[in-house]
N, C-alpha and C. Protein backbone atom coordinates (compact mmCIF):
# COMPACT_ATOMS: atom_id res chain seq x y z
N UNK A 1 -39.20 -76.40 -24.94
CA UNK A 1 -39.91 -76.34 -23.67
C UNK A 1 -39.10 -75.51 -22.69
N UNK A 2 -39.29 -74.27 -22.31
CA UNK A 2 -38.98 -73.68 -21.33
C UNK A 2 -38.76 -74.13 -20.05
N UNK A 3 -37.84 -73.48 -18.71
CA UNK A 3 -38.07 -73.98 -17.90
C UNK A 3 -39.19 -73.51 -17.14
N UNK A 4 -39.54 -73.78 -16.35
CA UNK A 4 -40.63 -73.62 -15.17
C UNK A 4 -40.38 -72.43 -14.21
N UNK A 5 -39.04 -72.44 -13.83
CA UNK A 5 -39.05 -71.67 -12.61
C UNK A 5 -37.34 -71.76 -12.86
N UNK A 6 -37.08 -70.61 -11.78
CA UNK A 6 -35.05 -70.02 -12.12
C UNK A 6 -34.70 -71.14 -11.35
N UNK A 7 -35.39 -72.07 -10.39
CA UNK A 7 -34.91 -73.24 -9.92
C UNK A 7 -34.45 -74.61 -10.34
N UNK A 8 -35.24 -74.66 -11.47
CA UNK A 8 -35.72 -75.49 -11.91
C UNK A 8 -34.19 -75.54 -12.99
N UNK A 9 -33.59 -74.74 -13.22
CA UNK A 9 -32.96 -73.85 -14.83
C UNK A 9 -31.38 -74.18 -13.69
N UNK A 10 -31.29 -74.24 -12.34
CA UNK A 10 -30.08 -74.04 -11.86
C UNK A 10 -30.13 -75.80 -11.86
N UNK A 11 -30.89 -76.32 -11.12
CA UNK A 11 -30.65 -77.88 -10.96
C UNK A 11 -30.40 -78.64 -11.75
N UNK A 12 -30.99 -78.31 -13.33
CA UNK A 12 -30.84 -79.03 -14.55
C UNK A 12 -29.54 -78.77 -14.98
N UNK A 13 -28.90 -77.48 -14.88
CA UNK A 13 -27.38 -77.04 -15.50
C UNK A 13 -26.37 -77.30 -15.08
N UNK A 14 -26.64 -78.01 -13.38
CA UNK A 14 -25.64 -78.77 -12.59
C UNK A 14 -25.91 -79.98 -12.38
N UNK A 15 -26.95 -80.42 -12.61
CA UNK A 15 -27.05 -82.45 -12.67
C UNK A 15 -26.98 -83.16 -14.08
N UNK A 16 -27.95 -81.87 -14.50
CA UNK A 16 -28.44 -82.94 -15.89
C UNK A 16 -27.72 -81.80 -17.40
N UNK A 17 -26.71 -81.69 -17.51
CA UNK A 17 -26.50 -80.51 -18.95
C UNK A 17 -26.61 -80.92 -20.03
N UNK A 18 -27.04 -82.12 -19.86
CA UNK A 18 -27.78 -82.41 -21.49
C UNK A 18 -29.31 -81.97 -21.35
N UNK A 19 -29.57 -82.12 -20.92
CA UNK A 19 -31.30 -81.89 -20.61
C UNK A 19 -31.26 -80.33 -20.62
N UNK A 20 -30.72 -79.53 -20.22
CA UNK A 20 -30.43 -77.78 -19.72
C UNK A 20 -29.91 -77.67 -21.52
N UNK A 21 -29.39 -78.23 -21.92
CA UNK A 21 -28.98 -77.98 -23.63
C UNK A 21 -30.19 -78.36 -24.60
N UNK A 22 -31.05 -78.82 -24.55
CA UNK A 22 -32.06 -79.24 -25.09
C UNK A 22 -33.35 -78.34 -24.82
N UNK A 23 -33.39 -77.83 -23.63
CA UNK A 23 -34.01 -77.18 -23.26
C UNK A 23 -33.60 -75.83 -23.61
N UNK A 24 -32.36 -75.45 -23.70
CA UNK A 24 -32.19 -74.02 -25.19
C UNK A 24 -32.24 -73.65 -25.81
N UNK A 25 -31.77 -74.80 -26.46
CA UNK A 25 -32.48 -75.32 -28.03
C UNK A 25 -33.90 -74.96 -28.44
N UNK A 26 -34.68 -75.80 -27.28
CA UNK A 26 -36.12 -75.47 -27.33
C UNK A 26 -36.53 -74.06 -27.27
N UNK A 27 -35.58 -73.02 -26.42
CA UNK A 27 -36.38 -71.76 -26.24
C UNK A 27 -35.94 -70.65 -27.38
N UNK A 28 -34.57 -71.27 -28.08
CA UNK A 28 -34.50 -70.16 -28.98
C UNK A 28 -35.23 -70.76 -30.36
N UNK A 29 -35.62 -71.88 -30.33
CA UNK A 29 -36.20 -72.30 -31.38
C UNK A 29 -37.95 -71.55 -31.57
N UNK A 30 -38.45 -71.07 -30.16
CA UNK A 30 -39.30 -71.04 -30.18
C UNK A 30 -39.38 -69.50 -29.80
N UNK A 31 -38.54 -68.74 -30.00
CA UNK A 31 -38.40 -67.42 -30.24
C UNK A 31 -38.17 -66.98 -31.61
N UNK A 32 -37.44 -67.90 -32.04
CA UNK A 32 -36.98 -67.87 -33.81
C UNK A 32 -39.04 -67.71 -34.67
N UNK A 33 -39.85 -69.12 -34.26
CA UNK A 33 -40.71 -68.97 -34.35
C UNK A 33 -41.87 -67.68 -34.22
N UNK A 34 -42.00 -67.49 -33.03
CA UNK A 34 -42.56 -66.92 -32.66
C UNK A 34 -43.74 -67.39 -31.94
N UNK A 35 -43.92 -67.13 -30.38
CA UNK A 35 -45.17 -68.25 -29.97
C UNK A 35 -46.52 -67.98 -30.72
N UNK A 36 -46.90 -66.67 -31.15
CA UNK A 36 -48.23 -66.51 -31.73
C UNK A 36 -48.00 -67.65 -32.88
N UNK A 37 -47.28 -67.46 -34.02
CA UNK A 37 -47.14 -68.21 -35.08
C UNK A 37 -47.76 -69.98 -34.83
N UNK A 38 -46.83 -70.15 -33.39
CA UNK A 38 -47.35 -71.52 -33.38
C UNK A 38 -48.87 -71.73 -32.81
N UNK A 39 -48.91 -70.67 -32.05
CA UNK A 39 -50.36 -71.16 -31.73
C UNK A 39 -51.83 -70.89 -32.25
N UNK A 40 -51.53 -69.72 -33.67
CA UNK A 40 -52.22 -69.95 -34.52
C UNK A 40 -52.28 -71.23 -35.71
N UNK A 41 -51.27 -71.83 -35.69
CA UNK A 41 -51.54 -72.89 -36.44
C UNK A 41 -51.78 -74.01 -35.89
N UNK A 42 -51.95 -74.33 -34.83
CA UNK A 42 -52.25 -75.38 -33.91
C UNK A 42 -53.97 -75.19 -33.91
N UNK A 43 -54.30 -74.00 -33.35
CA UNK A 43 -55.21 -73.65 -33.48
C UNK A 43 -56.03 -73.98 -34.61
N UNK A 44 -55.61 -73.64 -35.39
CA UNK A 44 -55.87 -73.68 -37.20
C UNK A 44 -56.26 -75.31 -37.90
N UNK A 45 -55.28 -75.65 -37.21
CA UNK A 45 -55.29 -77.56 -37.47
C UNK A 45 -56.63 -77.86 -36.77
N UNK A 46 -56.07 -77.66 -35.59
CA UNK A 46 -57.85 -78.02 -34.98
C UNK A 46 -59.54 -77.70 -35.36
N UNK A 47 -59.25 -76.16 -35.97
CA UNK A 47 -60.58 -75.79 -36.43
C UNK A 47 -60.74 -76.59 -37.68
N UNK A 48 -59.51 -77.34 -38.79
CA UNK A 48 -59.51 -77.75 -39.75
C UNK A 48 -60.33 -78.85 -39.27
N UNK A 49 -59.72 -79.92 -38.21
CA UNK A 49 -60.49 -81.35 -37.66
C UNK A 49 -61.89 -81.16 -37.35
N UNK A 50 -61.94 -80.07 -37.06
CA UNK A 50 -63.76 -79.98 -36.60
C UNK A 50 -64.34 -79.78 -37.71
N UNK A 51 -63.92 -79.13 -38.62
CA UNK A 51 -64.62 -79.13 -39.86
C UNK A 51 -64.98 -80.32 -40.49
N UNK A 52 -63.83 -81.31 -40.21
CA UNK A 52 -63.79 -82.26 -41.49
C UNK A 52 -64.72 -83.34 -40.64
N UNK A 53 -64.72 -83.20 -39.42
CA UNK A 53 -65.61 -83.97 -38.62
C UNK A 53 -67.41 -83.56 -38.43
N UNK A 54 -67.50 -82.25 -38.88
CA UNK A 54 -69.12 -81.80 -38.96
C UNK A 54 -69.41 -82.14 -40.38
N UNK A 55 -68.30 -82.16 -41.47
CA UNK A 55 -68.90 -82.61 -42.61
C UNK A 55 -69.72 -84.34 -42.47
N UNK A 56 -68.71 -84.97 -41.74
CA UNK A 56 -68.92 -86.47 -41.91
C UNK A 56 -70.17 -86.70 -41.13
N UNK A 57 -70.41 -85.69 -40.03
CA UNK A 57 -71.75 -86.08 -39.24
C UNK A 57 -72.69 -85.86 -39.80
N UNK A 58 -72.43 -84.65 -40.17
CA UNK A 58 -73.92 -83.94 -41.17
C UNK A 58 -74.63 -84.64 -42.23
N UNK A 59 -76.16 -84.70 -41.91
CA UNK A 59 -76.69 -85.83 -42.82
C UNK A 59 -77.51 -84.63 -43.84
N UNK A 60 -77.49 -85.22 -45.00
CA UNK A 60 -77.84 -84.40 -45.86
C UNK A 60 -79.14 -84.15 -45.99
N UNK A 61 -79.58 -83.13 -46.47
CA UNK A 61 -81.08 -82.82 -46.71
C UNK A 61 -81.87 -83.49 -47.64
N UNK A 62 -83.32 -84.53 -47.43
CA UNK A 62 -83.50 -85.32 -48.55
C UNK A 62 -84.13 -84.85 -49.71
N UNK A 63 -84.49 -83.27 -48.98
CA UNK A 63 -84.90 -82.44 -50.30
C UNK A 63 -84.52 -82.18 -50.94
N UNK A 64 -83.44 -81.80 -50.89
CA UNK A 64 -82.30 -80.70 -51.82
C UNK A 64 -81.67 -81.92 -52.37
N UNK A 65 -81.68 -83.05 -51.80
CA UNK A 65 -80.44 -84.79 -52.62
C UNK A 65 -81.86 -84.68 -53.86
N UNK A 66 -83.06 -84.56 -53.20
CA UNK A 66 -84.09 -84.53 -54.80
C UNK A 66 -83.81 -83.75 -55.91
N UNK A 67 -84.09 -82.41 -55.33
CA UNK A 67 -83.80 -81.18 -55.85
C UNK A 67 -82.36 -81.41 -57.25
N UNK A 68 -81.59 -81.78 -56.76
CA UNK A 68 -80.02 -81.76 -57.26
C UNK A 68 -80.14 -82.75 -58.22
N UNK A 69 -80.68 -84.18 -57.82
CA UNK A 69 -81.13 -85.24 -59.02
C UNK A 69 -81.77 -84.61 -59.96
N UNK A 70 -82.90 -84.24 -59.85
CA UNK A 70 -83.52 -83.25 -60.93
C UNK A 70 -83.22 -82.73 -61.75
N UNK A 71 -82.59 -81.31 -61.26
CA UNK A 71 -81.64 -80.48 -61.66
C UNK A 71 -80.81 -80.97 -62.94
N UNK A 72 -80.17 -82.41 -62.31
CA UNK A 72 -79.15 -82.84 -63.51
C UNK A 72 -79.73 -83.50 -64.15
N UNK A 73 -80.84 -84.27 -64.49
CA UNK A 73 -82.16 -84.74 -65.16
C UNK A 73 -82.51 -83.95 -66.05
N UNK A 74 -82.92 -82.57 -65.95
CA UNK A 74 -83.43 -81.40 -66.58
C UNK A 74 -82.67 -80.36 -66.57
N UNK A 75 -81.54 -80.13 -67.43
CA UNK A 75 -80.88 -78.65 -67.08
C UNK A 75 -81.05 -77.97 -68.53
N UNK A 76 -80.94 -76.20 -67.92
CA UNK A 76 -81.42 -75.44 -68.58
C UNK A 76 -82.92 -75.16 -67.88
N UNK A 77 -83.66 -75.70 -67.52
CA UNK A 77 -84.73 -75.59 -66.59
C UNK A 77 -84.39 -74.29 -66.32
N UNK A 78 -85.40 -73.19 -65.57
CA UNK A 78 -85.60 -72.10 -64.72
C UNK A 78 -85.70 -73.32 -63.27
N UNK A 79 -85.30 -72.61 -62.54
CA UNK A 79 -85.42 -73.03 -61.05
C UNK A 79 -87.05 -73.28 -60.42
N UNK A 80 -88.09 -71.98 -60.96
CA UNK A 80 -89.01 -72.23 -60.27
C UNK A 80 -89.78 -73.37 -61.27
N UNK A 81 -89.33 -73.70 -62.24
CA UNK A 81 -90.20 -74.71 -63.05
C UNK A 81 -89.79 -75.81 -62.14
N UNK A 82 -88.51 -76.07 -62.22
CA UNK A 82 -87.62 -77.14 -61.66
C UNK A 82 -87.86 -77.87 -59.92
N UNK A 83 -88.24 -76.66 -59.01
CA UNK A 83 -89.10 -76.44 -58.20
C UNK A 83 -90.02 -77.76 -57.96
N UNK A 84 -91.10 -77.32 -58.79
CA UNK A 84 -92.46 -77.55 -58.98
C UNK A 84 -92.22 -79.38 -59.81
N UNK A 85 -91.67 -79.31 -60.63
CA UNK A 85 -91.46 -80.90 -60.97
C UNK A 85 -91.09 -81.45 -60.20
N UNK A 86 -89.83 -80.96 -59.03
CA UNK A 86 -89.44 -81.90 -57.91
C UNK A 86 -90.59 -82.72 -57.27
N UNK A 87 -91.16 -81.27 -57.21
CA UNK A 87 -92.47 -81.63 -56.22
C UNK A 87 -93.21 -82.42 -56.21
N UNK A 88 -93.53 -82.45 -57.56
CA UNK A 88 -94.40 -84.05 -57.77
C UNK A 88 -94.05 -85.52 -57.98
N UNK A 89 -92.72 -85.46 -57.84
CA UNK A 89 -91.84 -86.23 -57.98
C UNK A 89 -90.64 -87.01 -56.15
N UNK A 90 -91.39 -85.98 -55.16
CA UNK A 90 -90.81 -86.02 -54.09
C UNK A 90 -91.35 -87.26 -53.26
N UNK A 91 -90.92 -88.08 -52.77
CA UNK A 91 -91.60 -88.60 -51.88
C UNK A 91 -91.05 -88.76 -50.68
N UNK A 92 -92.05 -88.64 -49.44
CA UNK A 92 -90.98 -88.10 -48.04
C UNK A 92 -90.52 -89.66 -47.55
């Protein structure tokens, strides 16, 4: 964590020099890094959570849950045969 302001960097190095040492730590650690690096993967994590959270909302289609039963019922089928048996077999 950087400091804030050159004020901020003088008060800590004369009251508090453990805190002003920790806080160096922090900035060459995060030069070593690189800030893009981290904030593409922060980033990255998050788009991961939204994903895994639109899967769990998303309710499935009751056609295609037919469709797919079928499918493994009858394989080798052509699709448009496969289709057409759903069909009579669908109920909404």
């Amino acid at each position: 964590m950087p400091y804030k302001s050159k004020k901020q960097e003088t008060f800590l190095r004369i009251n508090k020099p453990e805190v002003a040492k920790k806080f160096d730590k922090d900035i060459k650690k995060m030069k070593k890094q690189g800030s893009s690096d981290r904030t593409n993967e922060k980033q990255g994590m998050e788009i991961k959570g939204l994903k895994d959270k639109m899967k769990k909302m998303k309710k499935k289609n009751p056609w295609l849950v037919h469709v797919a039963k079928v499918r493994k019922a009858n394989k080798g089928m052509s699709l448009k045969e496969l289709m057409k048996k759903a069909k009579l077999s669908y109920k909404k």
